[in-house]
Protein backbone atom coordinates (compact mmCIF):
# COMPACT_ATOMS: atom_id res chain seq x y z
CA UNK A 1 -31.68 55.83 -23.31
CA UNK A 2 -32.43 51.76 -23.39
CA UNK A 3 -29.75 49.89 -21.39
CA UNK A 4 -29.83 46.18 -22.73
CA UNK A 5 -29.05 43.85 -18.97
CA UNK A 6 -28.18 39.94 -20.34
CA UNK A 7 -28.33 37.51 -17.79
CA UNK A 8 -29.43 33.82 -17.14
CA UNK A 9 -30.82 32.06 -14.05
CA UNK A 10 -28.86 28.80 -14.99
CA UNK A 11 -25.12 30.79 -14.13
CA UNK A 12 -25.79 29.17 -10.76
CA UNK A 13 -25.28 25.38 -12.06
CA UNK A 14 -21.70 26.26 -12.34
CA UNK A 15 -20.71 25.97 -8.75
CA UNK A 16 -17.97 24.83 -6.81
CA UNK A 17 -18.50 25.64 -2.99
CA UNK A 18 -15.76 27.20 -0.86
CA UNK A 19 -14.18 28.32 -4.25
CA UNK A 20 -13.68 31.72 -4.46
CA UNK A 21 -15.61 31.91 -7.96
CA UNK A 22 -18.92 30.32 -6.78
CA UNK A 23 -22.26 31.01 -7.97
CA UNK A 24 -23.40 33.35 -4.57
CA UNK A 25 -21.10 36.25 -6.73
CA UNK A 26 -24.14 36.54 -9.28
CA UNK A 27 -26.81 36.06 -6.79
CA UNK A 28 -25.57 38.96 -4.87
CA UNK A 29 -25.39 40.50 -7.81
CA UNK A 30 -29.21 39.78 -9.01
CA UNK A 31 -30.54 40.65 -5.55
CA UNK A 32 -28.65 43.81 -4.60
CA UNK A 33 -30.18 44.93 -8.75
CA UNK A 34 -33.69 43.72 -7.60
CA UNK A 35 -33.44 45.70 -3.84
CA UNK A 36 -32.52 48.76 -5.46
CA UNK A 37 -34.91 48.58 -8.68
CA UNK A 38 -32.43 49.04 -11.19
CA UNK A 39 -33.74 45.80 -12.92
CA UNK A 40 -37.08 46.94 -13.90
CA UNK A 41 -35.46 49.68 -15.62
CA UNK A 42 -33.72 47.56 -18.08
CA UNK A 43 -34.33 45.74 -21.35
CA UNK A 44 -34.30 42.53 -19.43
CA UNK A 45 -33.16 39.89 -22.51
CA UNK A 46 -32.24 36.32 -22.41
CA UNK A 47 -29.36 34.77 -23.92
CA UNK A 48 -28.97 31.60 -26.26
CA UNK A 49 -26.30 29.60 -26.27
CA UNK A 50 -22.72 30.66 -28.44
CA UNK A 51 -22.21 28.13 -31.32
CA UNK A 52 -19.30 26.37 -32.44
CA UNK A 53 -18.35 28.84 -34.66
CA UNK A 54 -18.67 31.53 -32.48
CA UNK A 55 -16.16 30.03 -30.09
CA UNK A 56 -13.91 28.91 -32.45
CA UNK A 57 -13.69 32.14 -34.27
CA UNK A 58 -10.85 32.72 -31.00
CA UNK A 59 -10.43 29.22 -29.60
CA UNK A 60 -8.89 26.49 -30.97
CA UNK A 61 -10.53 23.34 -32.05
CA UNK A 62 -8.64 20.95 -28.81
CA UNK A 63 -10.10 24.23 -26.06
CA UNK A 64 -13.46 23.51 -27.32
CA UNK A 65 -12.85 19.56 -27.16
CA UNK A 66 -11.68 19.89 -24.00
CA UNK A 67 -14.47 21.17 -22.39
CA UNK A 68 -16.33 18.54 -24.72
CA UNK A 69 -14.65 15.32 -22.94
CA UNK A 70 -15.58 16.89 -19.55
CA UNK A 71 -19.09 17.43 -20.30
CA UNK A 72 -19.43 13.81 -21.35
CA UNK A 73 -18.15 13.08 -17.68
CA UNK A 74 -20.06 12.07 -14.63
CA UNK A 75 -17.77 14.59 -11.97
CA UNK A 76 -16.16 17.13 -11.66
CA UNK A 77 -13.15 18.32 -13.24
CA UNK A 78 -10.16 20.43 -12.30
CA UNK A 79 -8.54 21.91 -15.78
CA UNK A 80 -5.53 23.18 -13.17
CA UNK A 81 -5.01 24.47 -9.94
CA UNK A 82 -7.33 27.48 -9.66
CA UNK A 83 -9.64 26.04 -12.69
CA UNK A 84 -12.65 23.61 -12.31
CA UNK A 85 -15.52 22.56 -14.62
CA UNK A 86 -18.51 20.26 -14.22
CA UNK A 87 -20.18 18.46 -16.88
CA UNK A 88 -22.78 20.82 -17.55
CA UNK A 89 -19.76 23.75 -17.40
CA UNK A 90 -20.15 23.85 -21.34
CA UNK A 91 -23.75 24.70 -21.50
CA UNK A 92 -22.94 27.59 -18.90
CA UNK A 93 -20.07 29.09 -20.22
CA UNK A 94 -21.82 29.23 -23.87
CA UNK A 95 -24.64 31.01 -22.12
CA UNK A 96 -21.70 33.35 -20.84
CA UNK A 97 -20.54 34.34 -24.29
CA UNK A 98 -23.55 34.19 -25.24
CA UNK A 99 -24.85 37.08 -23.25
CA UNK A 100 -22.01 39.25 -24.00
CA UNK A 101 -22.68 38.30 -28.06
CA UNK A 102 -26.05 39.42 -27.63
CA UNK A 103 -25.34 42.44 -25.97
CA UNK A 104 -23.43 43.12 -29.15
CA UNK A 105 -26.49 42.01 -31.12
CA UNK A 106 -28.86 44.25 -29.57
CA UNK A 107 -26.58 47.75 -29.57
CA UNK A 108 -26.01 46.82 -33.66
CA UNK A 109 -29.67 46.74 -34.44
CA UNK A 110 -30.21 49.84 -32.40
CA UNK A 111 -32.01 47.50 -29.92
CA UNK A 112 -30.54 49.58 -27.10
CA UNK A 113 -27.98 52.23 -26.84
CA UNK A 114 -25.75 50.00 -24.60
CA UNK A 115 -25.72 47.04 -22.35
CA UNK A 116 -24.56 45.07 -19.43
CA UNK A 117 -23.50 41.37 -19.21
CA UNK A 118 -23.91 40.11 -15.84
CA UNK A 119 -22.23 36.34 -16.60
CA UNK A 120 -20.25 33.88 -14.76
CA UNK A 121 -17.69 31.77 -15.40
CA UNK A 122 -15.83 34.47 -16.41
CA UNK A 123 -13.36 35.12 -19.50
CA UNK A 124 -10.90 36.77 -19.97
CA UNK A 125 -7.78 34.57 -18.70
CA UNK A 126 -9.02 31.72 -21.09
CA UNK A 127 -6.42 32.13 -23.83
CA UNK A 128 -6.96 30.72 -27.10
CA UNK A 129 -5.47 27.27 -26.48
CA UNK A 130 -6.35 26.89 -22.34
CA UNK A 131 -9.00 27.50 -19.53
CA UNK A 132 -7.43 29.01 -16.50
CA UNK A 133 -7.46 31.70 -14.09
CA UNK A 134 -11.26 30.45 -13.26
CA UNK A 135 -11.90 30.85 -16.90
CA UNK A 136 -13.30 28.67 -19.72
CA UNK A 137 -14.54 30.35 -22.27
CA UNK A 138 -13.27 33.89 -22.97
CA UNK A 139 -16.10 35.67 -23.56
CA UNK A 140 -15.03 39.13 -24.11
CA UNK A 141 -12.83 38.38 -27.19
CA UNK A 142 -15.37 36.06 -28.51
CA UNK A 143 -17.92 38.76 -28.79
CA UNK A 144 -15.50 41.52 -29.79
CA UNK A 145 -14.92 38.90 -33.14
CA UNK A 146 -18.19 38.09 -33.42
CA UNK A 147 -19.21 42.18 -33.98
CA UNK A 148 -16.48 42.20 -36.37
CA UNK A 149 -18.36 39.41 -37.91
CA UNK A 150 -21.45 39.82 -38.13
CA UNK A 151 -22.02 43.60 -37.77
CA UNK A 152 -19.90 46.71 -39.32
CA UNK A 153 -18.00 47.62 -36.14
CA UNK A 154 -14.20 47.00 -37.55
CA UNK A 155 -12.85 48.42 -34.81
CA UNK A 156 -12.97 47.11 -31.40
CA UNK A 157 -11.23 48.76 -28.07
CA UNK A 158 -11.37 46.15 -25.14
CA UNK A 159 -10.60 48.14 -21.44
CA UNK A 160 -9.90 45.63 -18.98
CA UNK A 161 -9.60 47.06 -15.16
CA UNK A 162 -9.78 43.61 -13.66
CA UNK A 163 -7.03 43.76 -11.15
CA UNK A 164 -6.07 40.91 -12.90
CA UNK A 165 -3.78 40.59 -16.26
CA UNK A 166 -6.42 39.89 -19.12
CA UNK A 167 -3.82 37.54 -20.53
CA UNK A 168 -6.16 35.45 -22.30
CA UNK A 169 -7.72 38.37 -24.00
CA UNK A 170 -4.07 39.49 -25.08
CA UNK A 171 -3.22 36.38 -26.45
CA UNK A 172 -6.13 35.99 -28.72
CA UNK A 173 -5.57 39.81 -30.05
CA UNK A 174 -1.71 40.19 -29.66
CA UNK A 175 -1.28 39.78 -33.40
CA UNK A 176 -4.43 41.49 -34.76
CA UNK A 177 -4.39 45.41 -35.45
CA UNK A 178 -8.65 45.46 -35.30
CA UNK A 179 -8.71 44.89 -31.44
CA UNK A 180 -7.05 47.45 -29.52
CA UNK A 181 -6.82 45.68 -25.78
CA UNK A 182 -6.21 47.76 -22.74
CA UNK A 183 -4.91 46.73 -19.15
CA UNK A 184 -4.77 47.86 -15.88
CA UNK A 185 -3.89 45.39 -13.81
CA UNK A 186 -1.75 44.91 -10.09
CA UNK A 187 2.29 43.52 -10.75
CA UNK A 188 3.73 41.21 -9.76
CA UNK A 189 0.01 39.12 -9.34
CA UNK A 190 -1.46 35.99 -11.11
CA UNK A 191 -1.08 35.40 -13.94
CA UNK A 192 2.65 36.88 -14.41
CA UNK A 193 1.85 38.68 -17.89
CA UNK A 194 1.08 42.19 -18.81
CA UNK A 195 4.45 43.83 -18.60
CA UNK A 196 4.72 47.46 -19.69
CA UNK A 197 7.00 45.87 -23.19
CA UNK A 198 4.09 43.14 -23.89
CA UNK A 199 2.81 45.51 -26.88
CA UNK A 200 1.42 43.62 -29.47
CA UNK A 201 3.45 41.69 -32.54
CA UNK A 202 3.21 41.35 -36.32
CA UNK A 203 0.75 43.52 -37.74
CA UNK A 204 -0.56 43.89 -34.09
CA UNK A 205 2.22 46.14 -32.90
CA UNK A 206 1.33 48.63 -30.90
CA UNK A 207 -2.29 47.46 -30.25
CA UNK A 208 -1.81 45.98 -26.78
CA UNK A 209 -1.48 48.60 -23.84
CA UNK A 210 -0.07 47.64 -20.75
CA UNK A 211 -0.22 49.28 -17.00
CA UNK A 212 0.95 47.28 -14.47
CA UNK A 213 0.96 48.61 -11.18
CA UNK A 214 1.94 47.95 -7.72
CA UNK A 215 -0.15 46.93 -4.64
CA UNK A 216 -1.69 50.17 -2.77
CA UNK A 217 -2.69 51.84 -5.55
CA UNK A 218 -6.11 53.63 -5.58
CA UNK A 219 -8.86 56.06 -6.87
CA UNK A 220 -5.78 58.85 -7.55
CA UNK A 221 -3.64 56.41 -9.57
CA UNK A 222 -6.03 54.97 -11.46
CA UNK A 223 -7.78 58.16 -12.72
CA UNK A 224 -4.85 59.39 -13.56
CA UNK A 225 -3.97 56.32 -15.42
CA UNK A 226 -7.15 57.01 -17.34
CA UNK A 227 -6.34 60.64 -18.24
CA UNK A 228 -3.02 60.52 -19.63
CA UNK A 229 -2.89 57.07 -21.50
CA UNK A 230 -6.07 54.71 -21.62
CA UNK A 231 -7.91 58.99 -22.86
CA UNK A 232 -5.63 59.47 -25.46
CA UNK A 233 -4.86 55.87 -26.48
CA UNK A 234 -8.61 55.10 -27.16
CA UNK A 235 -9.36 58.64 -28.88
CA UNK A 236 -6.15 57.90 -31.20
CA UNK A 237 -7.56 54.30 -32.25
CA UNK A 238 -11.31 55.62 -33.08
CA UNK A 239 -13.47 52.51 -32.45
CA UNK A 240 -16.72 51.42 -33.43
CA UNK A 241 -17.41 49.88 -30.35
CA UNK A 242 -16.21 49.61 -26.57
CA UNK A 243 -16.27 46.09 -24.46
CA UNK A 244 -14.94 46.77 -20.86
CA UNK A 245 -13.77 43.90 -19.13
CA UNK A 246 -15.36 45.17 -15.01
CA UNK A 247 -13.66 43.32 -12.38
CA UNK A 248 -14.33 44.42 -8.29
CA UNK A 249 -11.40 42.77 -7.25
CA UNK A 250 -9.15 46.15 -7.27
CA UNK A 251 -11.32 47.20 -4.71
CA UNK A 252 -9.70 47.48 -0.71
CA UNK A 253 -11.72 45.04 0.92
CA UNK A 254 -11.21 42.44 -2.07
CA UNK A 255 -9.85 39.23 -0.15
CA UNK A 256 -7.55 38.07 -3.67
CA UNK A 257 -5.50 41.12 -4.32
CA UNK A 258 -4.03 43.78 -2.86
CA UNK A 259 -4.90 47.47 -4.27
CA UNK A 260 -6.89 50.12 -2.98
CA UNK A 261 -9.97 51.31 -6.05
CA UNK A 262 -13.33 52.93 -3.52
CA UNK A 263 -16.26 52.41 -5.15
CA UNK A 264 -16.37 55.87 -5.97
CA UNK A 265 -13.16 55.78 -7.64
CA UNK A 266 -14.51 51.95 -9.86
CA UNK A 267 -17.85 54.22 -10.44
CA UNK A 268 -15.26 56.92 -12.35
CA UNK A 269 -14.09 54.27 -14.71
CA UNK A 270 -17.03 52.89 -15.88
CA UNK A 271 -18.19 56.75 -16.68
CA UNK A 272 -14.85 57.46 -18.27
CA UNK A 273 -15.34 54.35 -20.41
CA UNK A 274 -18.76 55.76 -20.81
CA UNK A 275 -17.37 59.22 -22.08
CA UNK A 276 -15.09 57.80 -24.48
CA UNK A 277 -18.21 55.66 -25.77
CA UNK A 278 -20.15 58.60 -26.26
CA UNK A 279 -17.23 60.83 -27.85
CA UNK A 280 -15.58 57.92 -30.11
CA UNK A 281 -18.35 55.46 -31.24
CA UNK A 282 -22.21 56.70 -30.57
CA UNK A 283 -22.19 55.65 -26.88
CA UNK A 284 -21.70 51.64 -28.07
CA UNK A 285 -20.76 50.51 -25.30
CA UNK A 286 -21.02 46.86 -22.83
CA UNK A 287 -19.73 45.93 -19.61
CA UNK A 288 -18.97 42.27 -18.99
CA UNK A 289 -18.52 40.63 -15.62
CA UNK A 290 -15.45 39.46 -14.69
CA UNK A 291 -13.41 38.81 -11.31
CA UNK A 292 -14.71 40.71 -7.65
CA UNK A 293 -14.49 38.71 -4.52
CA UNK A 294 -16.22 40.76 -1.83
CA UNK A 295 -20.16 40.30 -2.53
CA UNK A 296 -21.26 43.36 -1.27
CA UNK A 297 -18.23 45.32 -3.27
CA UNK A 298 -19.05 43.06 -6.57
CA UNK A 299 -22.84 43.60 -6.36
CA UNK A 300 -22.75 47.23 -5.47
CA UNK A 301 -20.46 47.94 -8.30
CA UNK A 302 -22.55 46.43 -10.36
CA UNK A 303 -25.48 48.31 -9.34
CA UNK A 304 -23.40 51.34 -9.77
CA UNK A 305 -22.37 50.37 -13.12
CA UNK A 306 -26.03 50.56 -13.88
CA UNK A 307 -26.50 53.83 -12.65
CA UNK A 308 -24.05 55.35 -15.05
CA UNK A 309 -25.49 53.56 -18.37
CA UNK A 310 -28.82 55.00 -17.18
CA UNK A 311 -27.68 58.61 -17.15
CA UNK A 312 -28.35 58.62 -13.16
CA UNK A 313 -25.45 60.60 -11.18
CA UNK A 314 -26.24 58.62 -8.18
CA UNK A 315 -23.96 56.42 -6.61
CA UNK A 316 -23.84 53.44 -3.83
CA UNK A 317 -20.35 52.58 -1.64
CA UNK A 318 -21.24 51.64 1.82
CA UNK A 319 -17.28 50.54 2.45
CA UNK A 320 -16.07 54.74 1.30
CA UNK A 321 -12.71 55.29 1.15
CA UNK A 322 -9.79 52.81 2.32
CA UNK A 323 -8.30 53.32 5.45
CA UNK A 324 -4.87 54.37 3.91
CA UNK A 325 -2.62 53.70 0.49
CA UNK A 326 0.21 51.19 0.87
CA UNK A 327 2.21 52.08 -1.66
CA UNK A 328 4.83 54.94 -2.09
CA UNK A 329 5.46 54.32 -6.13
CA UNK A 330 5.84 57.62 -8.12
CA UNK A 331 3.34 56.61 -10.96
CA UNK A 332 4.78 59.67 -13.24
CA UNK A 333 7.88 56.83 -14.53
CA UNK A 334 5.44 54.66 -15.80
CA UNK A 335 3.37 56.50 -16.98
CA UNK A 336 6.33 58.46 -18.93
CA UNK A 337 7.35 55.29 -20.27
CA UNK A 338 3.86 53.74 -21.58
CA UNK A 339 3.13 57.71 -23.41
CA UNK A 340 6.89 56.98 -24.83
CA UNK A 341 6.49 53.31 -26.14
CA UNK A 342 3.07 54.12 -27.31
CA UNK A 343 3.65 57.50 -28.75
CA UNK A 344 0.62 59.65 -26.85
C-alpha cells in the first residue's frame, strides 16, 4: 500500500498572526507527522503550482482577478470580515490546489493507492464567484474537475465533515449530476447554508446531501449519520473516486464551534470513507485539509488520518472522550427526513 502525502514548506508565507487560520496549524501538523514517523513512511511529493485553467475550470474569471489585483499590492488585504490575503496569497493558494490536483495525479497513474493533502489556505467555502470563510481558492472542487478532466474518473463523491457548511463546494457542484457532494456540518453556524432542502438543481437534483446538526453532537451521532445515509448514499452513486473534505473543528476542545467528535470517533470517519473507497472505487481515495482550530486536535487527527491510509489500526487522542453531550436532539427525525428526500 503507497500513501501519496503532498505538502509544501512555503504554506507558512500565508500568515496572518492572532488569526485563527495562521500558518502554526500546518507546522503542528508537520511536526506532530515527523515525532511520530509517519512521514518517512510516505511517498513524500512536491506540488507545482495550479494553472489558470485549472482554477477556472470552477472559478470565474473576476475570483481569479481578484486575487490578481491583490498580489500586485504592497499589503495586506482583507477580502471580508473573516477573509485576508497577502500579495504572495496567490502563489500559496495555487500550491494548495495544487497539492490536492496532484494527489489526483498520482492515484490515476497508479502512483500510489491513495493520498493525503496537508494544505493551507483552505477551500472549500470559496464559492465560484468569492473568497470567504478563510478561503481563496477552493481546492477540493478544483481537483474533483480536474480528475474529470484529465483522467477517466466521471464520477466524483466529495464527503465534507468540516463542522463547517462546504458552501463553496455546493455552489460550484449544485447544478452538476458528476459530483455527488456530501455534508455534515453544525446548524445554525457560519456560513448559514446547508439546510436539509438545499439538494441540488437542474440536472443536479438530488446530488447535494445535506446533514445539519445541532451543537453537542458527537462520536454516536455522527456514526450513525454515516451508517444510514452518507453508507447508502455513496454506494447508490458508484464513484470513481473519493475526495474528503477533513476538518478538526467538530472536535470538543475546538475553540470555533460547538460539537462534541473524540478523536476516536474523527478516526471512524476517515476509515468509513476509507471502506467505501475500497468497496466503491479501488480504494481511490484523498483527504484534503481543511478547518481545525486546536493544534494538538488538528495535528493528531492528522496523524491519525495517516494511520488509517497505511492499514495501521493504531490510533492517537490524548484529549479521549468529552466530558458530556450538550444536546438532547432525537437525530432519528432527521435522519427520517434526509432517507425520505433522498430516497435511501
Amino acid at each position: 500500500m503507497t500513501t501519496a502525502y503532498l505538502t509544501h514548506s512555503r504554506f507558512t508565507e500565508h500568515d496572518f498572526p492572532g488569526h485563527p487560520e495562521h500558518a502554526g496549524r500546518i507546522h503542528a501538523v508537520w511536526e506532530q507527522m515527523r515525532a511520530q514517523g509517519l512521514a518517512d513512511q510516505l511517498l513524500r511529493m512536491e506540488p507545482s503550482q495550479a494553472a489558470n485553467e485549472q482554477i477556472l475550470a470552477v472559478h470565474s474569471p473576476a475570483h481569479l482577478e481578484r486575487l490578481t489585483d491583490i498580489s500586485h499590492q504592497e499589503r495586506m488585504a482583507r477580502i471580508d470580515a473573516d477573509t485576508y490575503a497577502l500579495p504572495v496569497s496567490l502563489e500559496i493558494a495555487r500550491l494548495a490546489a495544487g497539492a490536492v490536483t496532484g494527489a489526483v495525479d498520482l492515484i490515476a497513474e497508479k502512483r500510489a493507492d491513495n493520498a493525503l493533502a496537508v494544505v493551507r489556505p483552505p477551500g472549500h467555502h470559496a464559492t465560484a464567484d468569492w473568497q470567504m470563510g478563510f478561503c481563496l481558492l477552493n481546492n477540493i472542487a478544483i481537483a474533483a474537475r480536474h480528475a474529470q478532466a484529465q483522467h477517466d474518473f466521471e464520477k466524483a463523491l466529495i464527503i465534507d465533515y468540516d463542522v463547517h457548511h462546504g458552501n463553496g463546494t455546493q455552489d460550484i457542484f449544485y447544478a452538476d449530476p458528476s459530483v455527488m457532494f456530501i455534508s455534515i456540518h453544525q446548524s445554525p453556524l457560519y456560513p448559514g447554508s446547508g439546510a436539509l432542502n438545499e439538494t441540488g438543481a437542474g440536472a443536479g437534483k438530488g446530488f447535494t446531501l445535506n446533514v445539519p446538526i445541532a451543537g453537542g453532537h458527537g462520536d454516536a451521532s455522527y456514526k450513525r449519520i454515516f451508517a444510514d445515509v452518507v453508507g447508502p448514499a455513496a454506494k447508490r452513486f458508484a464513484p470513481d473516486l473519493i475526495l474528503v473534505s477533513a476538518g478538526f473543528d467538530a472536535h470538543w476542545v475546538d475553540p470555533l464551534a460547538g460539537m462534541q467528535l473524540s478523536l476516536a470517533g474523527y478516526d471512524h470517519l476517515a476509515r468509513e470513507c476509507l471502506r467505501m473507497a475500497e468497496a466503491l472505487c479501488g480504494g481511490r481515495i484523498v483527504f484534503v485539509m481543511e478547518g481545525g482550530y486546536d493544534l494538538k486536535a488538528l495535528a493528531q487527527g492528522w496523524c491519525n488520518i495517516v494511520r488509517a491510509l497505511l492499514g495501521s489500526t493504531a490510533i492517537g487522542d490524548p484529549y479521549g472522550a468529552p466530558p458530556s453531550s450538550r444536546t438532547g436532539e432525537d437525530l432519528s427525525p432527521l435522519i427520517e427526513r434526509a432517507r425520505r428526500i433522498h430516497k435511501l
